[in-house]
C-alpha atoms as a PDB file:
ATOM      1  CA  UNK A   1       0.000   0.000   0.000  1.00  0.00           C
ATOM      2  CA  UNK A   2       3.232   2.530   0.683  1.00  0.00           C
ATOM      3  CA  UNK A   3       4.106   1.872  -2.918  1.00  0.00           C
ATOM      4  CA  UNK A   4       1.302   2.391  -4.309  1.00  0.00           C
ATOM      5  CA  UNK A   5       0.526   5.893  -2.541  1.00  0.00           C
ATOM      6  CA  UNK A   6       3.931   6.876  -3.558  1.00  0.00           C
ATOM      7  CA  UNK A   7       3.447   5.396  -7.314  1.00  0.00           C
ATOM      8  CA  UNK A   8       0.146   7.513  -7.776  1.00  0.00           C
ATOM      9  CA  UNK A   9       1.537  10.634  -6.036  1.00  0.00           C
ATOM     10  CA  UNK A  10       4.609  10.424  -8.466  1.00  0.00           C
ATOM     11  CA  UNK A  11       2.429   9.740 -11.243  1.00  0.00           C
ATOM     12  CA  UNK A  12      -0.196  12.526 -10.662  1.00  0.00           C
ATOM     13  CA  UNK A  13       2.675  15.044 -10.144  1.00  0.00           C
ATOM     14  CA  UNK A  14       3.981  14.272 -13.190  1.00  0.00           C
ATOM     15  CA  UNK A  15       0.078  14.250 -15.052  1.00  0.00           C
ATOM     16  CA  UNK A  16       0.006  17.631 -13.960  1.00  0.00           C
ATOM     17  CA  UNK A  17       3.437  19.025 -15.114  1.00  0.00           C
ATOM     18  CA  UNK A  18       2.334  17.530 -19.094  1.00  0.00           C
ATOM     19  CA  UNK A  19      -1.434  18.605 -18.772  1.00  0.00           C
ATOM     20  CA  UNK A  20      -0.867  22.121 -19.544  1.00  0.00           C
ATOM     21  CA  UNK A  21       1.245  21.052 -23.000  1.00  0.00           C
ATOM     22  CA  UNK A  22      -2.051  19.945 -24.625  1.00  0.00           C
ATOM     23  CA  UNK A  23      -4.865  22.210 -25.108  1.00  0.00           C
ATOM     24  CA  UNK A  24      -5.929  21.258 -28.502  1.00  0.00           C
ATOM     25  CA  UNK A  25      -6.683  18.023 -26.842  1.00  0.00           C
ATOM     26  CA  UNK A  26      -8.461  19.191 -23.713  1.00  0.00           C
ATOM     27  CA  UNK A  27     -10.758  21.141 -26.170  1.00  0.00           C
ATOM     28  CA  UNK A  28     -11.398  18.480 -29.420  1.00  0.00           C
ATOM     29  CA  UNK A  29     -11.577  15.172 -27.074  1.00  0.00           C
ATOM     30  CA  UNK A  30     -15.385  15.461 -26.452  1.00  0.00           C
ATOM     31  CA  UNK A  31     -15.457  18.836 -25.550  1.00  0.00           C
ATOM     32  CA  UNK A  32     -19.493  19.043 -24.993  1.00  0.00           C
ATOM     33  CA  UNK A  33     -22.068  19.744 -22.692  1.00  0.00           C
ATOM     34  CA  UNK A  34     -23.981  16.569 -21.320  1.00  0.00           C
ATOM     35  CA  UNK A  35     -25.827  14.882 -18.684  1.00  0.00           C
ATOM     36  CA  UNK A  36     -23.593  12.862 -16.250  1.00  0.00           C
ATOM     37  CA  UNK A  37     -25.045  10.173 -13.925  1.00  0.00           C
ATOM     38  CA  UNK A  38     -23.212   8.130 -10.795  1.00  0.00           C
ATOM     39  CA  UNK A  39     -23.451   6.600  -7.230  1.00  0.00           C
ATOM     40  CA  UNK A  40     -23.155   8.860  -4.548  1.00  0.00           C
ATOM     41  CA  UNK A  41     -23.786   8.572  -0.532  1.00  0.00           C
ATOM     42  CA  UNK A  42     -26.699   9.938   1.603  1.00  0.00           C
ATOM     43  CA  UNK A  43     -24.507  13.439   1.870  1.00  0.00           C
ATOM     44  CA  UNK A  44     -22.980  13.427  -1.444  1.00  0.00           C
ATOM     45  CA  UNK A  45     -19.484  11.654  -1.719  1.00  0.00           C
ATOM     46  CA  UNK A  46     -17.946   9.737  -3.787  1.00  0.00           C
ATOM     47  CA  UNK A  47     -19.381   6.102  -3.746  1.00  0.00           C
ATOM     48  CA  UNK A  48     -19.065   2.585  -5.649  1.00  0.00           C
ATOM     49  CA  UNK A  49     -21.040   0.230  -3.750  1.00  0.00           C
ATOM     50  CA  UNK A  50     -24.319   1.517  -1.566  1.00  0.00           C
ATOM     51  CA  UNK A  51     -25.226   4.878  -3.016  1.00  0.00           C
ATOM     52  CA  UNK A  52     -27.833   6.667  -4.423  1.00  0.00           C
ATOM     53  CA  UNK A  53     -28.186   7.426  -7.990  1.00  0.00           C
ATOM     54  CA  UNK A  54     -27.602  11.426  -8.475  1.00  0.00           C
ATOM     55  CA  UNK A  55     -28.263  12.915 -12.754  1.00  0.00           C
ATOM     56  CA  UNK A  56     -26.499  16.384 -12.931  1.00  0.00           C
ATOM     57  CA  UNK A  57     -26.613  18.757 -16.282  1.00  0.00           C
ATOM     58  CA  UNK A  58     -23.471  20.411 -17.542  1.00  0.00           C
ATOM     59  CA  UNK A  59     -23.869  23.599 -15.037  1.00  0.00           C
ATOM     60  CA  UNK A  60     -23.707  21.463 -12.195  1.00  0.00           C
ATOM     61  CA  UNK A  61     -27.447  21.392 -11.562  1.00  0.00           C
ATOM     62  CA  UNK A  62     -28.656  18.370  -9.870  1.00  0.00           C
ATOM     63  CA  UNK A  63     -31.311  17.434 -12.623  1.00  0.00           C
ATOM     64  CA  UNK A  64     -32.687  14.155 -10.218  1.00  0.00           C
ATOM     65  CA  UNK A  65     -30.901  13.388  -7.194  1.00  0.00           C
ATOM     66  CA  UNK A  66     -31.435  10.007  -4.878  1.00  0.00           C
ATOM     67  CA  UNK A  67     -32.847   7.780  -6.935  1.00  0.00           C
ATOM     68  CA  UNK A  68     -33.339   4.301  -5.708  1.00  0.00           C
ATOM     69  CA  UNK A  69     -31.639   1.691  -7.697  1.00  0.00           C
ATOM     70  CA  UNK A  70     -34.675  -0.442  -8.067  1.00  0.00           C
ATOM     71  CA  UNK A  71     -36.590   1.987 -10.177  1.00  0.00           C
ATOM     72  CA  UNK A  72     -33.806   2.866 -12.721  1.00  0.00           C
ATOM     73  CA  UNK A  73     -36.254   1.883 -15.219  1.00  0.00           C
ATOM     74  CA  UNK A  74     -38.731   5.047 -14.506  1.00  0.00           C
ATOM     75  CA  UNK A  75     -35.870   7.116 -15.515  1.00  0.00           C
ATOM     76  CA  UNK A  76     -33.530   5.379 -18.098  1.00  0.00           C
ATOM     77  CA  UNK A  77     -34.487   4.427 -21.258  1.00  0.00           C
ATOM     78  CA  UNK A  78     -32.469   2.288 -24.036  1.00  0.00           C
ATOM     79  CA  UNK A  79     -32.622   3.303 -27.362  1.00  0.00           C
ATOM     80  CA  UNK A  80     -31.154   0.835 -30.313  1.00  0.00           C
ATOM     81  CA  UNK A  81     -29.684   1.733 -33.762  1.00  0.00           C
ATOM     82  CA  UNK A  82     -29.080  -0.523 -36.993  1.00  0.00           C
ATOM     83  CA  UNK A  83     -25.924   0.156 -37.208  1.00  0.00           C
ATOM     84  CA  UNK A  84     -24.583  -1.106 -34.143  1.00  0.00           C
ATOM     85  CA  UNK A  85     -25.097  -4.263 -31.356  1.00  0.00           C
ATOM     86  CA  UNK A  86     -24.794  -1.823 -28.408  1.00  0.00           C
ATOM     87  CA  UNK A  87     -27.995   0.394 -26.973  1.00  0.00           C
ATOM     88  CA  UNK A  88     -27.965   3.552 -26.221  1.00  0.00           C
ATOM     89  CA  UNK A  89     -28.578   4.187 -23.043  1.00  0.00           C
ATOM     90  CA  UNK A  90     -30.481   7.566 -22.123  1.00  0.00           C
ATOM     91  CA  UNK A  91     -32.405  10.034 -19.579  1.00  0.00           C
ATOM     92  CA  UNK A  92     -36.633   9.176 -20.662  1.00  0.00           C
ATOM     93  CA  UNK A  93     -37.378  13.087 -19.440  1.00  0.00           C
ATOM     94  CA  UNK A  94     -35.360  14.208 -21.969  1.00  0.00           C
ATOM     95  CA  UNK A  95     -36.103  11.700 -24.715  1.00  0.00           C
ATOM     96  CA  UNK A  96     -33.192  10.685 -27.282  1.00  0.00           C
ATOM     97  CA  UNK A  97     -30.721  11.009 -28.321  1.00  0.00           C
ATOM     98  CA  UNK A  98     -31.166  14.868 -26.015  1.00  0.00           C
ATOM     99  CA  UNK A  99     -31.172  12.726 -23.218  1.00  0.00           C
ATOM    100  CA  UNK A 100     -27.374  11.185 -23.843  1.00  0.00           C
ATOM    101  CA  UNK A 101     -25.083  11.422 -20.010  1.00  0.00           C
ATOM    102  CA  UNK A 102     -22.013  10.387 -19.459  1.00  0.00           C
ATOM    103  CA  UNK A 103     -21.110   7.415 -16.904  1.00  0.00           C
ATOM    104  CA  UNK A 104     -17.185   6.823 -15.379  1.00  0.00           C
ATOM    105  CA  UNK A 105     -14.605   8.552 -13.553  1.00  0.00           C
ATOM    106  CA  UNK A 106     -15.506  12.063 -15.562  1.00  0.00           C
ATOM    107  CA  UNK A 107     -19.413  11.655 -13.986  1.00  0.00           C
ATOM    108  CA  UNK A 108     -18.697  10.329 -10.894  1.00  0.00           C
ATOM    109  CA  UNK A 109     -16.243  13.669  -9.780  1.00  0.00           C
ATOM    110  CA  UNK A 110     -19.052  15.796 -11.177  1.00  0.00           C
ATOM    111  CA  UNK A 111     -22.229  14.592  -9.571  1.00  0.00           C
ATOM    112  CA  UNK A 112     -19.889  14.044  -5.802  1.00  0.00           C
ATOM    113  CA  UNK A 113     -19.846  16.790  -3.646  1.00  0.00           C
ATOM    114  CA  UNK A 114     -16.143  15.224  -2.160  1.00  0.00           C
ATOM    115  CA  UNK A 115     -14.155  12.167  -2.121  1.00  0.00           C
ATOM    116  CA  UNK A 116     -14.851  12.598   2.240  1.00  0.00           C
ATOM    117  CA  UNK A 117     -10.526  11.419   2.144  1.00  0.00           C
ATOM    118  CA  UNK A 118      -7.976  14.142   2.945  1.00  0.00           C
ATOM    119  CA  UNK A 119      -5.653  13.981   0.360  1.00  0.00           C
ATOM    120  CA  UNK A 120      -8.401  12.796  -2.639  1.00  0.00           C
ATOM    121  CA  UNK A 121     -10.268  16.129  -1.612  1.00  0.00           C
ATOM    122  CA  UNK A 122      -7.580  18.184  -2.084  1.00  0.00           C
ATOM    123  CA  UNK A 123      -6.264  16.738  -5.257  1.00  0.00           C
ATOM    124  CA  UNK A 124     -10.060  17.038  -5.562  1.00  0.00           C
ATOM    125  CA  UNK A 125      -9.762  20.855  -5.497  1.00  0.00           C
ATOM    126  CA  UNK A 126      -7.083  21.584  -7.407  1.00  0.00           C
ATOM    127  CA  UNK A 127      -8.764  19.325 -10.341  1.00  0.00           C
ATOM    128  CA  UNK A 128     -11.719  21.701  -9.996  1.00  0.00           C
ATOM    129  CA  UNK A 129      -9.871  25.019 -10.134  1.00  0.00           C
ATOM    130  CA  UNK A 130      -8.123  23.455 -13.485  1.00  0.00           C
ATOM    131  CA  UNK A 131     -10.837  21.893 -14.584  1.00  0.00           C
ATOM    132  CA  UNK A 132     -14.107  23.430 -13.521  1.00  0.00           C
ATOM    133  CA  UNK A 133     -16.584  22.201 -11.324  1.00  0.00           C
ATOM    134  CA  UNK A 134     -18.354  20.478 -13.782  1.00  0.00           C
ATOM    135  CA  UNK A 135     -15.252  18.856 -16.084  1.00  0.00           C
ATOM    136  CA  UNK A 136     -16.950  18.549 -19.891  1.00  0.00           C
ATOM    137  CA  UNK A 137     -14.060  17.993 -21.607  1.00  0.00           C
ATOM    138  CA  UNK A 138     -13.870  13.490 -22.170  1.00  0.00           C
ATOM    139  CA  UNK A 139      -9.817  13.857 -22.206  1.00  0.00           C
ATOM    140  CA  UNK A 140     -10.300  14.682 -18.503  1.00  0.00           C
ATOM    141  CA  UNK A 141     -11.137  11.292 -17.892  1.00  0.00           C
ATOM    142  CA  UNK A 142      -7.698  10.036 -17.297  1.00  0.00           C
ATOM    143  CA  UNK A 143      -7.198  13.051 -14.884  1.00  0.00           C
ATOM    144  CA  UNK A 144      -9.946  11.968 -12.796  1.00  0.00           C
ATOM    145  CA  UNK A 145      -9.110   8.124 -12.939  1.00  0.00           C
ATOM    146  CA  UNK A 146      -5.598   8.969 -11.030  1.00  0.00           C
ATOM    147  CA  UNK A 147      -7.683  10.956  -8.354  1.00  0.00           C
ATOM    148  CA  UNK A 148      -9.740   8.106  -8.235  1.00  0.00           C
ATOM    149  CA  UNK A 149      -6.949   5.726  -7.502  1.00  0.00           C
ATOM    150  CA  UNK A 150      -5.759   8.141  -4.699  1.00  0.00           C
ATOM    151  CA  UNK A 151      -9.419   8.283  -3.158  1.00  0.00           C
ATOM    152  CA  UNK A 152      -9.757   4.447  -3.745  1.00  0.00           C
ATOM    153  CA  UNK A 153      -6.098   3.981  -2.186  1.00  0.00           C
ATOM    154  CA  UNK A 154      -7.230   5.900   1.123  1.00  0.00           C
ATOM    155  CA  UNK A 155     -10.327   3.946   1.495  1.00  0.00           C
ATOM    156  CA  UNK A 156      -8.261   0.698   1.451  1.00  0.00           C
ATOM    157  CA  UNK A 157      -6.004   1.941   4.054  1.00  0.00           C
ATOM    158  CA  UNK A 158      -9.214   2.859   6.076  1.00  0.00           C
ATOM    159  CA  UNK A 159     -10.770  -0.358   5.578  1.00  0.00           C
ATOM    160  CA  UNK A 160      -7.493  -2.690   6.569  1.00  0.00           C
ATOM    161  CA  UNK A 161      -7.255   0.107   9.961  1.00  0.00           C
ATOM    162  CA  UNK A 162     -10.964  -1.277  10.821  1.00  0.00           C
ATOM    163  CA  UNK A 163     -10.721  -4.143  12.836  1.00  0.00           C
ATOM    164  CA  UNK A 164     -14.465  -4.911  11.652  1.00  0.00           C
ATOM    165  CA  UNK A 165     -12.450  -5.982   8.480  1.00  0.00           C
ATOM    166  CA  UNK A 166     -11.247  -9.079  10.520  1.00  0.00           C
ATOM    167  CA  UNK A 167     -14.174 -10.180  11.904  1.00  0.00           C
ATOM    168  CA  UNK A 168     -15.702 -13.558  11.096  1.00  0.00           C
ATOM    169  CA  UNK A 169     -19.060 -12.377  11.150  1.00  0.00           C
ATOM    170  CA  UNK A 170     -18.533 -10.258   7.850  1.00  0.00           C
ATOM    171  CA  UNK A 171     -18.946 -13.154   5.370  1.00  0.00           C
ATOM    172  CA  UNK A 172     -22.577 -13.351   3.799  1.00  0.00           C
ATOM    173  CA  UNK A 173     -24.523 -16.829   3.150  1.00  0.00           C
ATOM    174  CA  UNK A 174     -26.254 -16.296  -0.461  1.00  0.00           C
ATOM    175  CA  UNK A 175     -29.553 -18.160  -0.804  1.00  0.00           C
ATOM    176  CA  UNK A 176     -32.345 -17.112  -2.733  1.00  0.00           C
ATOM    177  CA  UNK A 177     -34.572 -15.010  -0.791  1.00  0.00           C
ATOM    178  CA  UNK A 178     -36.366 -12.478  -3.308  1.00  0.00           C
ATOM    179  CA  UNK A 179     -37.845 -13.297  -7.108  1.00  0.00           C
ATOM    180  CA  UNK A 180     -36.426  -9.779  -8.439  1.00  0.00           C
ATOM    181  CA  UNK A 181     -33.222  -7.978  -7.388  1.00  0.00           C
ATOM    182  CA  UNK A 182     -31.263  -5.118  -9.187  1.00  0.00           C
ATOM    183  CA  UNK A 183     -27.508  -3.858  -8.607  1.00  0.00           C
ATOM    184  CA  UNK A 184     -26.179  -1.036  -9.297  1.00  0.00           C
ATOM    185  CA  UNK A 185     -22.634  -0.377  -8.740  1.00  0.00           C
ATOM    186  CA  UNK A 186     -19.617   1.594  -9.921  1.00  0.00           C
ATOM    187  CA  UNK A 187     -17.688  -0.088 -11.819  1.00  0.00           C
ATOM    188  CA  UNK A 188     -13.782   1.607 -12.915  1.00  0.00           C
ATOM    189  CA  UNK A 189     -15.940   2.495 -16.619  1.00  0.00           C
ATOM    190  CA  UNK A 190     -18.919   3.705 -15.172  1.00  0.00           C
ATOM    191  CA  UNK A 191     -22.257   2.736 -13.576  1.00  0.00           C
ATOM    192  CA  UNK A 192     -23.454  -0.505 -14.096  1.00  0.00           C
ATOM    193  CA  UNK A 193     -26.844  -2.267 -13.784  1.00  0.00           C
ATOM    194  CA  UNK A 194     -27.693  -5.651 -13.225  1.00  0.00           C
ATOM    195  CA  UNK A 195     -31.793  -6.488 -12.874  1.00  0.00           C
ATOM    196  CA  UNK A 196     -32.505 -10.557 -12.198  1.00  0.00           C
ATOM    197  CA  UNK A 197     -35.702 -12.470 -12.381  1.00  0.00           C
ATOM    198  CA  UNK A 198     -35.498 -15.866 -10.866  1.00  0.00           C
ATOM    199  CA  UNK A 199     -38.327 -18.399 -10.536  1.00  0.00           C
ATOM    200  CA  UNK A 200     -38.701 -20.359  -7.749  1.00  0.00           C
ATOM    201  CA  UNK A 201     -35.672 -22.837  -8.200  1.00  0.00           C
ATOM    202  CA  UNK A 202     -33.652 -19.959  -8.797  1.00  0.00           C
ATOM    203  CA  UNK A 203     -33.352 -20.320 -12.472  1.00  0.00           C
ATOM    204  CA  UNK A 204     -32.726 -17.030 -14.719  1.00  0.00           C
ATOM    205  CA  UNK A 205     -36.284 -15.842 -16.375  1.00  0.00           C
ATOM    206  CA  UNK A 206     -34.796 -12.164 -16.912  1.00  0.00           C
ATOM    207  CA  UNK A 207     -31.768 -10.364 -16.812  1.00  0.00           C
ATOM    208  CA  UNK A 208     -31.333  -6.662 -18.602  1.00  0.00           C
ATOM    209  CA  UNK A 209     -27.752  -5.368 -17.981  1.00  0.00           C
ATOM    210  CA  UNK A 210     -27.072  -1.704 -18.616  1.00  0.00           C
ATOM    211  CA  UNK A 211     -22.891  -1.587 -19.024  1.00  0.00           C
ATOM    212  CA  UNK A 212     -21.054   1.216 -18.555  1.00  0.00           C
ATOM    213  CA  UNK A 213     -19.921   1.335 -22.400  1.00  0.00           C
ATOM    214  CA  UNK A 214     -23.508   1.493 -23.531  1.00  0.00           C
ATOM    215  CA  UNK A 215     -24.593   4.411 -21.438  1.00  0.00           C
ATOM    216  CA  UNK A 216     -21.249   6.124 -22.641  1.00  0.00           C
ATOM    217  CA  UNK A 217     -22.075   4.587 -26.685  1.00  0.00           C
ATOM    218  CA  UNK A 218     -23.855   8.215 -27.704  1.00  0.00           C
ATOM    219  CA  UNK A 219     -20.502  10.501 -25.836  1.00  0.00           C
ATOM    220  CA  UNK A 220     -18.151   8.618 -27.550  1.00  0.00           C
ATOM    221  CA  UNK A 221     -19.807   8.916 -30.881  1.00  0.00           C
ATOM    222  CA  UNK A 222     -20.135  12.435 -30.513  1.00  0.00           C
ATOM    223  CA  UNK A 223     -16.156  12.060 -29.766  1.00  0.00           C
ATOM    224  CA  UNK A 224     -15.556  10.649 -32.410  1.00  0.00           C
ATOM    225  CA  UNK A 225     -17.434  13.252 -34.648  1.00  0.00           C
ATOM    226  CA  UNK A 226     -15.914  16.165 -32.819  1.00  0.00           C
ATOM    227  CA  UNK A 227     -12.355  14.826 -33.570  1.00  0.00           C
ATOM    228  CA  UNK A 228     -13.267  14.198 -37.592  1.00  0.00           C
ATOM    229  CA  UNK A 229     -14.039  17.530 -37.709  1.00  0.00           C
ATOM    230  CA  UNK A 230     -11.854  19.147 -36.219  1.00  0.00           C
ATOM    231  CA  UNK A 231      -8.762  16.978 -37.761  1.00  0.00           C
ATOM    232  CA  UNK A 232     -10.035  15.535 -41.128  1.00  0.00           C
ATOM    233  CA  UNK A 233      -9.162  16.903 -44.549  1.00  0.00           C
ATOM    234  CA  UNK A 234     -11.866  15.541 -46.371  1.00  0.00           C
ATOM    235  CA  UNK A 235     -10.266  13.696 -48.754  1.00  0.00           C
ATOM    236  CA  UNK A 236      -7.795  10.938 -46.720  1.00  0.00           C
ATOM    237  CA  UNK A 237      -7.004   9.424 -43.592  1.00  0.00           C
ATOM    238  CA  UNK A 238      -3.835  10.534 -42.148  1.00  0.00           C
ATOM    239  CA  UNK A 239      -1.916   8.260 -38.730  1.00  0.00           C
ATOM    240  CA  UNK A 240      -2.641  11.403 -37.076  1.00  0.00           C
ATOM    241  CA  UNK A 241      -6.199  11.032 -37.448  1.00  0.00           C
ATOM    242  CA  UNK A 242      -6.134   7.448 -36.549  1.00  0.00           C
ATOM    243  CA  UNK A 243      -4.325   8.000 -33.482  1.00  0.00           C
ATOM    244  CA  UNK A 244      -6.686  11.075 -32.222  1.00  0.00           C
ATOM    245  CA  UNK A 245     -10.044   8.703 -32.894  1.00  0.00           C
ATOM    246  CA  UNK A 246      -8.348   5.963 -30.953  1.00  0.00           C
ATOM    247  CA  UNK A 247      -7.504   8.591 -28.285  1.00  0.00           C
ATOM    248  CA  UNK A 248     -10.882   9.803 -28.279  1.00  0.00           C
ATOM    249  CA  UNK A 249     -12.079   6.253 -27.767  1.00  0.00           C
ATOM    250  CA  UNK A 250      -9.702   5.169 -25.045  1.00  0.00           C
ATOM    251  CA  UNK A 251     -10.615   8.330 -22.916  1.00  0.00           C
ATOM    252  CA  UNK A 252     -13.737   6.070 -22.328  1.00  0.00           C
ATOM    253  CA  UNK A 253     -11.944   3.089 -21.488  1.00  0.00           C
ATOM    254  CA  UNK A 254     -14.098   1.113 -23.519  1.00  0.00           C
ATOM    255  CA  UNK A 255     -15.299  -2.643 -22.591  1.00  0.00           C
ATOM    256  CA  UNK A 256     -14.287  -3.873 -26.104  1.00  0.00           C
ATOM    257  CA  UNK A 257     -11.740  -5.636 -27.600  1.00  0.00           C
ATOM    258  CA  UNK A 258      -9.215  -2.848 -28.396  1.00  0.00           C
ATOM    259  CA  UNK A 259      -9.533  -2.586 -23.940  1.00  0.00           C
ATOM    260  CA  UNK A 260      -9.620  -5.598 -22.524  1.00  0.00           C
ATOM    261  CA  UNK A 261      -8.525  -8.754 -24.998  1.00  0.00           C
ATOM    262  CA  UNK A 262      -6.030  -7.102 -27.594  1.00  0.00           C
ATOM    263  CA  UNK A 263      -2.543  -7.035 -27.252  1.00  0.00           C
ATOM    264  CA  UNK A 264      -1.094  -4.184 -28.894  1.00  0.00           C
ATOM    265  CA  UNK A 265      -2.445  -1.426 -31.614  1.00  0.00           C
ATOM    266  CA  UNK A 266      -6.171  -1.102 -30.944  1.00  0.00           C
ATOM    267  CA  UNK A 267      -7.778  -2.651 -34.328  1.00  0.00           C
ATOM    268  CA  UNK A 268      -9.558   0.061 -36.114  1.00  0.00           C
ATOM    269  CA  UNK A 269     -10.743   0.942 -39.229  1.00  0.00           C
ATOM    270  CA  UNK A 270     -12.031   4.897 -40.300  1.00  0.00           C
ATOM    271  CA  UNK A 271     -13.821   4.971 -43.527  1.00  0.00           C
ATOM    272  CA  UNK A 272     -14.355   8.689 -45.361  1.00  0.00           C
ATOM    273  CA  UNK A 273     -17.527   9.135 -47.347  1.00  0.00           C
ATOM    274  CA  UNK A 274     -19.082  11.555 -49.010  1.00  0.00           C
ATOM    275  CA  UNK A 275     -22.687  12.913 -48.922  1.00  0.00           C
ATOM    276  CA  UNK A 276     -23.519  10.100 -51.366  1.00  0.00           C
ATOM    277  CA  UNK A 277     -21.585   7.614 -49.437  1.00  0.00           C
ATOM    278  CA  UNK A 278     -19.499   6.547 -51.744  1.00  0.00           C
ATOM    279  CA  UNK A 279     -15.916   5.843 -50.317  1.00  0.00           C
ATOM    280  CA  UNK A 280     -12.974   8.327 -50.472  1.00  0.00           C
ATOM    281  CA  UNK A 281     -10.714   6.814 -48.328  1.00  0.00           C
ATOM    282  CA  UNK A 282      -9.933   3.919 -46.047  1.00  0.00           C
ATOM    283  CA  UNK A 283      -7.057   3.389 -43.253  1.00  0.00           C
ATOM    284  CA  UNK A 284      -6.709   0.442 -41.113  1.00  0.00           C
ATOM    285  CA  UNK A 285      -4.732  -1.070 -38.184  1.00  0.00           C
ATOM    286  CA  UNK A 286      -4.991  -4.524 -36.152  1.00  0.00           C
ATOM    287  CA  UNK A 287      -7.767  -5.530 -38.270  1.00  0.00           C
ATOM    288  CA  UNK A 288     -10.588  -3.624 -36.799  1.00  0.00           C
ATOM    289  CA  UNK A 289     -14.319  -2.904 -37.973  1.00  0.00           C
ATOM    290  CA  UNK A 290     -15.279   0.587 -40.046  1.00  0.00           C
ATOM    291  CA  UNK A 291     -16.107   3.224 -37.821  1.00  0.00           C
END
């Protein structure tokens, strides 16, 4: 644990020193106002496990604020596109695709009020006087990821200081004791829902899981976009573009291949067509699918 404190002070020191070198980025890595949605406690810190589910807007208004787990459905609906096996995840009030919110480390530092550790809050602060309060800019998300590790790394110290941690009484017995459950938790990508139906030999009859990727499917399109324009020429595909779209896509730590089974260059493939849709140009790497 001494290590690692010293690893992520070391390393956040050193974020800090190269964040001011790349502007361009902060402002062309999905760079837009949005909805962000996370777990926070009764008094509004940073949670992962037994929150409440808070929706903020891009000016830091609280938009719906402790919702219940168990009736995400009254306020999340899932949209679904042709042109793509993922759903897209969104806020009903709103309707889609307005309702689009972001999910992760980015969301979870906007809707907290605090970390509620010393040294996470005040790495906390400083992130907010850089930042903003309300951080918009999807390049930010590997800021708030090391300030997550720091806030995480506290809580671990905390929890091997409690001697309830040692107590024998802190295992639970699963049986099956309901017909319906849903969990929500924070997972490092984002908020994740899992709802269960079980009959009465506790065999699956439903499941719907809402994954942190999906609910952050519409940002990182719009992340995409926002790079194109900003770096295409309109007539080919430079390495430069390839690496900014896979930049763009890593901010969100995606839970696909090019994050979690591929070793190497992320496989990717950018076609370029024109209002007709006829092809102008293709670029490859790693023998990925057209974006």
């Amino acid at each position: 644990l001494p290590e690692a404190e010293s690893i992520i002070g070391r390393t956040l020191s050193e974020y800090k020193r190269l964040l001011d070198r790349h502007p361009e980025e902060v402002r062309v890595v999905g760079d837009f106002p949005s909805l962000f949605l996370g777990l926070v406690t009764p008094d509004g810190k940073w949670e992962h496990y037994d929150g409440l589910l808070r929706l903020c807007d891009a000016d830091g208004d609280i938009v719906v604020d402790a919702i219940d787990p168990d009736k995400y459905a009254d306020y999340l609906g899932e949209a679904v596109e042709p042109w793509s096996y993922l759903k897209f995840p969104y806020y009903k009030r709103y309707g889609y695709p307005n309702g689009a919110y972001r999910v992760g480390p980015l969301a979870r530092l906007n809707v907290a009020d605090s970390f509620g550790t010393p040294l996470a809050d005040l790495e906390l602060t400083e992130y907010r006087q850089r930042c903003g309060r309300i951080v918009q800019s999807s390049f930010h998300y590997h800021y708030a990821r090391l300030l997550e590790i720091l806030g995480a790394l506290e809580r671990i110290r905390l929890l091997l200081d409690d001697p309830v941690s040692l107590s024998p009484k802190v295992q639970a017995v699963a049986e099956l004791n309901r017909s319906e459950a849903v969990g929500v938790s924070e997972a490092p990508r984002g908020t994740l829902f899992h709802h269960y139906r079980v009959n009465d030999k506790g065999l699956l009859t439903y499941v719907n899981l809402i994954i942190a990727t999906g609910q952050n499917n519409l940002p990182m399109n719009r992340t995409i976009r926002q790079i194109a324009e900003r770096y295409l020429n309109g007539h080919s595909i430079s390495d430069e573009v390839l690496n900014r779209i896979e930049g763009g896509i890593r901010a969100f730590d995606p839970c696909l291949s090019c994050s979690t089974h591929a070793y190497g260059q992320m496989p990717l493939t950018v076609r370029l067509l024109d209002a007709t849709g006829a092809l102008l140009a293709e670029r490859s790497r790693g023998g990925g699918l057209p974006v």
